[in-house]
PDB file of N, CA and C in Angstrom:
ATOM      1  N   UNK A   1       0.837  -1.168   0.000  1.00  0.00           N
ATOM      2  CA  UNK A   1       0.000   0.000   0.000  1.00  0.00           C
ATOM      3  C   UNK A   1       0.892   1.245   0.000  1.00  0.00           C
ATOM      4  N   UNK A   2       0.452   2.481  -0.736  1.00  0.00           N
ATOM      5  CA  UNK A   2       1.206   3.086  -0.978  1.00  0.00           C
ATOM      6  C   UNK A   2       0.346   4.496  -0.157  1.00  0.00           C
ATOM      7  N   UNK A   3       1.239   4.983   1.020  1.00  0.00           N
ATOM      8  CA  UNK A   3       0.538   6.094   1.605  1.00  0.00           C
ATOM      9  C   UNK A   3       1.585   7.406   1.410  1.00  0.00           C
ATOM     10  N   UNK A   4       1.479   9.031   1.861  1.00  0.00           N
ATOM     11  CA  UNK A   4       1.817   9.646   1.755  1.00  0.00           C
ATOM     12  C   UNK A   4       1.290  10.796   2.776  1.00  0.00           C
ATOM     13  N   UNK A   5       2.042  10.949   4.126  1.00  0.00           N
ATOM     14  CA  UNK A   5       1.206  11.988   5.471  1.00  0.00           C
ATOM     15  C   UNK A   5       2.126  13.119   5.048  1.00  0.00           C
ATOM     16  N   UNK A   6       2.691  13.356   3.712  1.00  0.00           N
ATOM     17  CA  UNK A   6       3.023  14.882   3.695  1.00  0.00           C
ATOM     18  C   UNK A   6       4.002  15.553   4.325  1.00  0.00           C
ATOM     19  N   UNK A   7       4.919  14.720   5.291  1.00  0.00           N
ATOM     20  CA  UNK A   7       5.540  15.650   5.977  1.00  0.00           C
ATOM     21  C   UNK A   7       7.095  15.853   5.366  1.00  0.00           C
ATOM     22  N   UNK A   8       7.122  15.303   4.289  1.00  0.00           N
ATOM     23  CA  UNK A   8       8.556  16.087   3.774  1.00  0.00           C
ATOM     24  C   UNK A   8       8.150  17.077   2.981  1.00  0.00           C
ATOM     25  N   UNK A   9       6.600  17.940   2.746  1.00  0.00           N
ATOM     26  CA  UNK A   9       6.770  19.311   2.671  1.00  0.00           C
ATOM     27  C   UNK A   9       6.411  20.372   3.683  1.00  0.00           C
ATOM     28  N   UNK A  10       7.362  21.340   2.849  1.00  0.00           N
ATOM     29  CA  UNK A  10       7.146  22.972   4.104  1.00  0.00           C
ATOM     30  C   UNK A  10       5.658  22.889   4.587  1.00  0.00           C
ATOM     31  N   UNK A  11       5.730  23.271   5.657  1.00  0.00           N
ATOM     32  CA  UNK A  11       4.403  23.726   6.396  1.00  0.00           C
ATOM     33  C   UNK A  11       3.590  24.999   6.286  1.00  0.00           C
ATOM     34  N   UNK A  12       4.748  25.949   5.567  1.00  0.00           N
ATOM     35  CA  UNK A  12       4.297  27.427   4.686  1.00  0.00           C
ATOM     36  C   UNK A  12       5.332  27.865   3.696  1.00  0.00           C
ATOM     37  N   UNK A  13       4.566  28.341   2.780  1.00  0.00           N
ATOM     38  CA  UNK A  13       5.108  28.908   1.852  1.00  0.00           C
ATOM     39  C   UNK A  13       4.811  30.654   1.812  1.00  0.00           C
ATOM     40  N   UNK A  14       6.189  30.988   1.751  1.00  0.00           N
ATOM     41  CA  UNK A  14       5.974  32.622   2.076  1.00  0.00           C
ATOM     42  C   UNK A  14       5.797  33.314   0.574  1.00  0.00           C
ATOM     43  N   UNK A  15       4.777  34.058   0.359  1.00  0.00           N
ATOM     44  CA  UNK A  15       4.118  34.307  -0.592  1.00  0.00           C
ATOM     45  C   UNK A  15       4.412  36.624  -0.985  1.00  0.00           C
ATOM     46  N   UNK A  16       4.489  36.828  -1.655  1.00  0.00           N
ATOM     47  CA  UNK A  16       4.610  38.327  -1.908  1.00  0.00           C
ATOM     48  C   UNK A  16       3.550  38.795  -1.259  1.00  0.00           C
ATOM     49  N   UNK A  17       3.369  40.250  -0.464  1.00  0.00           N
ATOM     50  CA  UNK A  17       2.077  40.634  -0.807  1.00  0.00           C
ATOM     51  C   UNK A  17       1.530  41.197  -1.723  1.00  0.00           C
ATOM     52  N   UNK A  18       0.299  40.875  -1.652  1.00  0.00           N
ATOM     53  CA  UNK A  18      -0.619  41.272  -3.132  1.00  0.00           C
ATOM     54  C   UNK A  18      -0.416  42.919  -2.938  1.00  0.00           C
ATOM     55  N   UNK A  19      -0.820  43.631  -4.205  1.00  0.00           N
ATOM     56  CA  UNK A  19      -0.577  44.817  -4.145  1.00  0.00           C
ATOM     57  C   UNK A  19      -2.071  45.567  -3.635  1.00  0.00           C
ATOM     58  N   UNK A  20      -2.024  46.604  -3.442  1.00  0.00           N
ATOM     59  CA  UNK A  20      -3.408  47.175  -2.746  1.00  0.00           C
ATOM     60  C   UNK A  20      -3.450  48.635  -3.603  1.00  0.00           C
ATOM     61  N   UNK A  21      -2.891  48.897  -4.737  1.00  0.00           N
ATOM     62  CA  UNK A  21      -3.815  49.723  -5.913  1.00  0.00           C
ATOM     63  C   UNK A  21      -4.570  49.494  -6.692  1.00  0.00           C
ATOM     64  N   UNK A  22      -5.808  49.320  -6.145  1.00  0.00           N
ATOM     65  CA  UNK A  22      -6.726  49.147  -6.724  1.00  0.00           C
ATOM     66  C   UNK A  22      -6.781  47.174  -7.122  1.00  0.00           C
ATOM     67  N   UNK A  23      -7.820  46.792  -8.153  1.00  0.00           N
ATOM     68  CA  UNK A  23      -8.077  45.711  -8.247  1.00  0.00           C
ATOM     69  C   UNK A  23      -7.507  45.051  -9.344  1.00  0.00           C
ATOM     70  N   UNK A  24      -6.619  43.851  -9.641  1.00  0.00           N
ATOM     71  CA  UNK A  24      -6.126  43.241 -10.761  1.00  0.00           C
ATOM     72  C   UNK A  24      -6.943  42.782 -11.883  1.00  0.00           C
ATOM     73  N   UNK A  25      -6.650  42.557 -13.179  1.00  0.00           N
ATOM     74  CA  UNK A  25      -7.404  42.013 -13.662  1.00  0.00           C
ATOM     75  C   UNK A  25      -8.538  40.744 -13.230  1.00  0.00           C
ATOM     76  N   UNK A  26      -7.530  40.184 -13.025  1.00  0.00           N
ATOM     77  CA  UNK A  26      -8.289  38.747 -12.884  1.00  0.00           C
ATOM     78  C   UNK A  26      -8.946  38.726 -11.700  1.00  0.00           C
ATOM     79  N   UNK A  27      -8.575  40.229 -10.182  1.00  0.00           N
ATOM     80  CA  UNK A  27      -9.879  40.255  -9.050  1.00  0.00           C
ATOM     81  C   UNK A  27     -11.109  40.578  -9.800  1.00  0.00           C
ATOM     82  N   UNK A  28     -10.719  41.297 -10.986  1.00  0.00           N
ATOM     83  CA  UNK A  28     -12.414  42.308 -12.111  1.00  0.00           C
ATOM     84  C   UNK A  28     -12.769  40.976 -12.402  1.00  0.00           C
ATOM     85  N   UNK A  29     -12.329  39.966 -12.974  1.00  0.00           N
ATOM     86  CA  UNK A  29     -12.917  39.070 -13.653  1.00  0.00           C
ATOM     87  C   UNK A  29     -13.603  38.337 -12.862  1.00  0.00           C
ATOM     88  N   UNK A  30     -12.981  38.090 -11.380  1.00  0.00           N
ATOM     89  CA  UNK A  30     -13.088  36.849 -10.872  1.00  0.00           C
ATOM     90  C   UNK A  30     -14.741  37.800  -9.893  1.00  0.00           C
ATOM     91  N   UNK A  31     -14.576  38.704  -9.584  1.00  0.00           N
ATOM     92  CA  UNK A  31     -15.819  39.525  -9.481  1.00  0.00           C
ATOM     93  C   UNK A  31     -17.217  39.662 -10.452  1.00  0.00           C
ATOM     94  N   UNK A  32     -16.334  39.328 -10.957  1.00  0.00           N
ATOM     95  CA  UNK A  32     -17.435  39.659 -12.133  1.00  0.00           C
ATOM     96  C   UNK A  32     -18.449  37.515 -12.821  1.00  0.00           C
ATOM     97  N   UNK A  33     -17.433  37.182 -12.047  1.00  0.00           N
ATOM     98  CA  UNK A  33     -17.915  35.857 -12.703  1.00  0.00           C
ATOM     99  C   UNK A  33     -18.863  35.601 -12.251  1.00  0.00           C
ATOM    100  N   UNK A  34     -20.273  34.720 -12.821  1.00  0.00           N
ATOM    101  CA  UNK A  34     -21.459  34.701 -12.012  1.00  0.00           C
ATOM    102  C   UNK A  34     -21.658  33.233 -13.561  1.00  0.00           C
ATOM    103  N   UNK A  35     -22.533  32.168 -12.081  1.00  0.00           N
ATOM    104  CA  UNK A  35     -22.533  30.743 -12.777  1.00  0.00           C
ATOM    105  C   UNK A  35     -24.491  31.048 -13.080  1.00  0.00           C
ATOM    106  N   UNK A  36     -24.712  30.549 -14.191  1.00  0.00           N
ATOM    107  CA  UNK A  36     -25.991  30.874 -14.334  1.00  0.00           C
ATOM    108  C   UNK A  36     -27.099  28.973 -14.463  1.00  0.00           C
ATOM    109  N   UNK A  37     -27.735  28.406 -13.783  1.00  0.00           N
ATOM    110  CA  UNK A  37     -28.385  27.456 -13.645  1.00  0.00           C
ATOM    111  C   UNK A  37     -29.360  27.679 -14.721  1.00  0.00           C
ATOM    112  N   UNK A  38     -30.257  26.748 -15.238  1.00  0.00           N
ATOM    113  CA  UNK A  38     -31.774  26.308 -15.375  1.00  0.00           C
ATOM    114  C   UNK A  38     -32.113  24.884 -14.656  1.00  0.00           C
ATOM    115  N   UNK A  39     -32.827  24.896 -14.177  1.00  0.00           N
ATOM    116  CA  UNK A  39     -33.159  23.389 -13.599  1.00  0.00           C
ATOM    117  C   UNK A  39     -35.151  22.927 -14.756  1.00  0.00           C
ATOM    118  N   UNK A  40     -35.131  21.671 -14.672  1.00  0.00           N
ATOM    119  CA  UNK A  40     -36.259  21.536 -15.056  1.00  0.00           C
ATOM    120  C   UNK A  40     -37.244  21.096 -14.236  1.00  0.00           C
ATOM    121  N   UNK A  41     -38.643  21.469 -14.730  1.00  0.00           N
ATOM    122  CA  UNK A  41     -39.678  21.436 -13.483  1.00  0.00           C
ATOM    123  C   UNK A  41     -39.799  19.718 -13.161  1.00  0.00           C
ATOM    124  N   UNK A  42     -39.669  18.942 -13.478  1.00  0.00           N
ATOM    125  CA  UNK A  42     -39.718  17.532 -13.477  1.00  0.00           C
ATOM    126  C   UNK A  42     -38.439  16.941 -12.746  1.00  0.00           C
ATOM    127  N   UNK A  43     -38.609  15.724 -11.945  1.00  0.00           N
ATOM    128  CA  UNK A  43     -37.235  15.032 -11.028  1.00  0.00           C
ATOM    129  C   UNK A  43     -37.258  14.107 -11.992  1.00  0.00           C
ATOM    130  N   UNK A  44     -35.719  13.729 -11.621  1.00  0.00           N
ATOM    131  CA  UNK A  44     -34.830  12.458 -12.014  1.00  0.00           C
ATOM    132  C   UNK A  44     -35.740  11.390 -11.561  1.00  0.00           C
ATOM    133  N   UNK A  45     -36.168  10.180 -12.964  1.00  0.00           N
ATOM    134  CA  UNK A  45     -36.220   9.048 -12.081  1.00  0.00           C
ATOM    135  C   UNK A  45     -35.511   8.428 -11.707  1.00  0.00           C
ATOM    136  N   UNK A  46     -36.259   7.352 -10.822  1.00  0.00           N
ATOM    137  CA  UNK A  46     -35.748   6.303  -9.683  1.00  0.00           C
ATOM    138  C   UNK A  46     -34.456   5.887 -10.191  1.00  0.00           C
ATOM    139  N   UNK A  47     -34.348   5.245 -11.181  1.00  0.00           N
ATOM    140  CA  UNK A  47     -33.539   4.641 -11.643  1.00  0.00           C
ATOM    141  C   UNK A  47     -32.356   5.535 -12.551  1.00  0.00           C
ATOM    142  N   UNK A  48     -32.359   6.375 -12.641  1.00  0.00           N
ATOM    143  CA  UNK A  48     -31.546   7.399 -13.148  1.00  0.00           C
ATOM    144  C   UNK A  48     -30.357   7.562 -11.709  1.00  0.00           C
ATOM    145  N   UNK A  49     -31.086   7.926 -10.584  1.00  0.00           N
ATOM    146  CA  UNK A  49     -30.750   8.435  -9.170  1.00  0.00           C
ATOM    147  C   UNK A  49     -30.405   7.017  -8.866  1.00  0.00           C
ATOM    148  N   UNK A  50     -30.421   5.688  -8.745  1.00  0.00           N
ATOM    149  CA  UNK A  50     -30.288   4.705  -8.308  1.00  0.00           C
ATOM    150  C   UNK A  50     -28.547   4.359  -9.395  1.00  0.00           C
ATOM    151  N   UNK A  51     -28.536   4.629 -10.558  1.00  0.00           N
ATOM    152  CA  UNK A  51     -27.811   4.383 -11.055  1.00  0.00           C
ATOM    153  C   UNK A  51     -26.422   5.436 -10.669  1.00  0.00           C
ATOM    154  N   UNK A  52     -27.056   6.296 -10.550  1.00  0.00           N
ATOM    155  CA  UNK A  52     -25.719   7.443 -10.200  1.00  0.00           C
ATOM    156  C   UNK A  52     -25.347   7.315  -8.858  1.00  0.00           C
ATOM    157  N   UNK A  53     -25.884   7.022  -7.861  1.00  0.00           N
ATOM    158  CA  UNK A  53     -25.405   6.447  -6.821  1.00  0.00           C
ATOM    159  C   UNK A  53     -24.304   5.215  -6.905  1.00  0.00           C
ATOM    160  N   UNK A  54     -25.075   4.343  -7.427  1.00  0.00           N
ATOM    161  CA  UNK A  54     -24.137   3.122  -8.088  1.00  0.00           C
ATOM    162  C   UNK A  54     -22.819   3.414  -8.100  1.00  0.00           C
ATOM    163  N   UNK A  55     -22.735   4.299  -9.504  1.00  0.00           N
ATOM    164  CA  UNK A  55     -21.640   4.582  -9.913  1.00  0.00           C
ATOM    165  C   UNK A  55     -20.565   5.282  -9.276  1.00  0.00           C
ATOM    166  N   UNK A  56     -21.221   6.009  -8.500  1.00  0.00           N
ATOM    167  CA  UNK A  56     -20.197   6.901  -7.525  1.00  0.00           C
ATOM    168  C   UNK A  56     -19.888   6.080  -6.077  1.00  0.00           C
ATOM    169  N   UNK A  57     -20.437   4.817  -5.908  1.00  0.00           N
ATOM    170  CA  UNK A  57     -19.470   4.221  -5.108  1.00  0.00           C
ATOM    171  C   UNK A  57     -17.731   3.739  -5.304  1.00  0.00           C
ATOM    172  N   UNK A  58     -17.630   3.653  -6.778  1.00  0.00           N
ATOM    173  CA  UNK A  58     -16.194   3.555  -7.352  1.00  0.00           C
ATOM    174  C   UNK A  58     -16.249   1.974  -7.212  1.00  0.00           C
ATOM    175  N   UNK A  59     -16.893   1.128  -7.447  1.00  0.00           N
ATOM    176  CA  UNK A  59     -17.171  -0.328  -7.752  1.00  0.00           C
ATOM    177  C   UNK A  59     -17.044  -0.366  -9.385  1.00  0.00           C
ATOM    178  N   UNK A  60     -16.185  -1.088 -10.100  1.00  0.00           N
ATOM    179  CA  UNK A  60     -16.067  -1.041 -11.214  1.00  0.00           C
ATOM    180  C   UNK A  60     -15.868  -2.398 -11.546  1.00  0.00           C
ATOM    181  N   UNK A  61     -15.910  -3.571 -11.280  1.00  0.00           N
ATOM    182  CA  UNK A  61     -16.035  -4.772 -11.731  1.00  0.00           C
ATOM    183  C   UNK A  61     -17.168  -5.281 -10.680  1.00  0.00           C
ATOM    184  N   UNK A  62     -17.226  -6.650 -11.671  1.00  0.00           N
ATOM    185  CA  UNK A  62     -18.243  -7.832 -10.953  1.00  0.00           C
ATOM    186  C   UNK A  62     -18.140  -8.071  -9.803  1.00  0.00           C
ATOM    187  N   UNK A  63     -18.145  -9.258  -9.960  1.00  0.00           N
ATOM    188  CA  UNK A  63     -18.375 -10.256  -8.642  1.00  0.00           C
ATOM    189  C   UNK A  63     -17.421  -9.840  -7.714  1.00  0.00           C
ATOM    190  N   UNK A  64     -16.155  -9.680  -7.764  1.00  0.00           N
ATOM    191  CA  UNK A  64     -15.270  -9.320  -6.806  1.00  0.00           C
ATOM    192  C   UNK A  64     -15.184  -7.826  -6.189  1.00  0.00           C
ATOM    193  N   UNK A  65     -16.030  -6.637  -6.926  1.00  0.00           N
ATOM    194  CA  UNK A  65     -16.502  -5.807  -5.823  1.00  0.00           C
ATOM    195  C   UNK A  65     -14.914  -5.096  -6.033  1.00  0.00           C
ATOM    196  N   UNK A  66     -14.236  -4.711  -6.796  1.00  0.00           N
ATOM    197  CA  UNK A  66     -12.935  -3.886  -6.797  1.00  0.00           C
ATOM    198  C   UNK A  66     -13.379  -2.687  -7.274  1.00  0.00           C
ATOM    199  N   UNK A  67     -13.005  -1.586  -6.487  1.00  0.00           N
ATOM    200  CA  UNK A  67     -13.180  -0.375  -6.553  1.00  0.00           C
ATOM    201  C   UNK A  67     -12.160   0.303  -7.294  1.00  0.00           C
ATOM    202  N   UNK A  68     -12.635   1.292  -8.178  1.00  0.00           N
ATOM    203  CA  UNK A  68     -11.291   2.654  -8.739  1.00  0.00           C
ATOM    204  C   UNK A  68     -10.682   3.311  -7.549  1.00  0.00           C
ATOM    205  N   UNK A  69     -11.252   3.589  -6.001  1.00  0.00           N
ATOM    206  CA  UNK A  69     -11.112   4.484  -5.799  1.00  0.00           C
ATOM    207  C   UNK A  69     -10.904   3.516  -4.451  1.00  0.00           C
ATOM    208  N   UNK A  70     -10.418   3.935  -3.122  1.00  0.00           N
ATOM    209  CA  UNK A  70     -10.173   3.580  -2.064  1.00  0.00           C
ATOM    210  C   UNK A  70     -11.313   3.958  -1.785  1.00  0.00           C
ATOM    211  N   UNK A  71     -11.697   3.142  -0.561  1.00  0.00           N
ATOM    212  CA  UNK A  71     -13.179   3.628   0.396  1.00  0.00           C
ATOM    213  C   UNK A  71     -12.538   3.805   1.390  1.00  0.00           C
ATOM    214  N   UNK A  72     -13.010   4.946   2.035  1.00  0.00           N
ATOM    215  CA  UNK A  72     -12.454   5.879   3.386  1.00  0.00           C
ATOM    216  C   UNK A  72     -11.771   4.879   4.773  1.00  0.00           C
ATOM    217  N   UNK A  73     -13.138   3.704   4.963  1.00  0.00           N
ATOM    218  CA  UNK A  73     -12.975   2.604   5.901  1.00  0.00           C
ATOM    219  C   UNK A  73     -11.722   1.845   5.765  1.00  0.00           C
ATOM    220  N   UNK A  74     -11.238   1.788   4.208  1.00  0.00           N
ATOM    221  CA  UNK A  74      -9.984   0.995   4.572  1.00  0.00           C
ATOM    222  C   UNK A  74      -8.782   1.496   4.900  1.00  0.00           C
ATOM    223  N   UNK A  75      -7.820   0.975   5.344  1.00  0.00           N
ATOM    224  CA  UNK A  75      -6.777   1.712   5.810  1.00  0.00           C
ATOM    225  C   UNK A  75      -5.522   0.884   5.295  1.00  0.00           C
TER     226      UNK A  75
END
């Protein structure tokens, strides 16, 4: 098993300070960004929602139940 607790890096990285005339481009942009939704008046069926659950357990084969992804419980 292959783990990694991080501690052969710095604990901070000392950073410039930002400048304080006024706002950078990318603060205008990042101000300015706005995410726009539509949702539809109708729900997901059962099985739509049953399937995406599924999938996001990270179970990717059969019978033997092997996951893409580690599950939190194992160690």
């Amino acid at each position: 098993m292959v783990t990694n607790d991080f501690t052969d890096l710095p604990m901070k990285i000392k950073l410039p300070e930002p400048e304080a005339s006024g706002l950078s481009r990318i603060e205008e942009l990042l101000a300015k960004r706005r995410s726009v939704r539509k949702y539809a008046e109708k729900g997901l069926p059962e099985e739509v929602i049953s399937r995406f659950l599924w999938a996001a357990q990270g179970i990717s084969s059969g019978k033997d139940e092997k996951r893409q992804s580690k599950n939190l419980s194992e160690k």
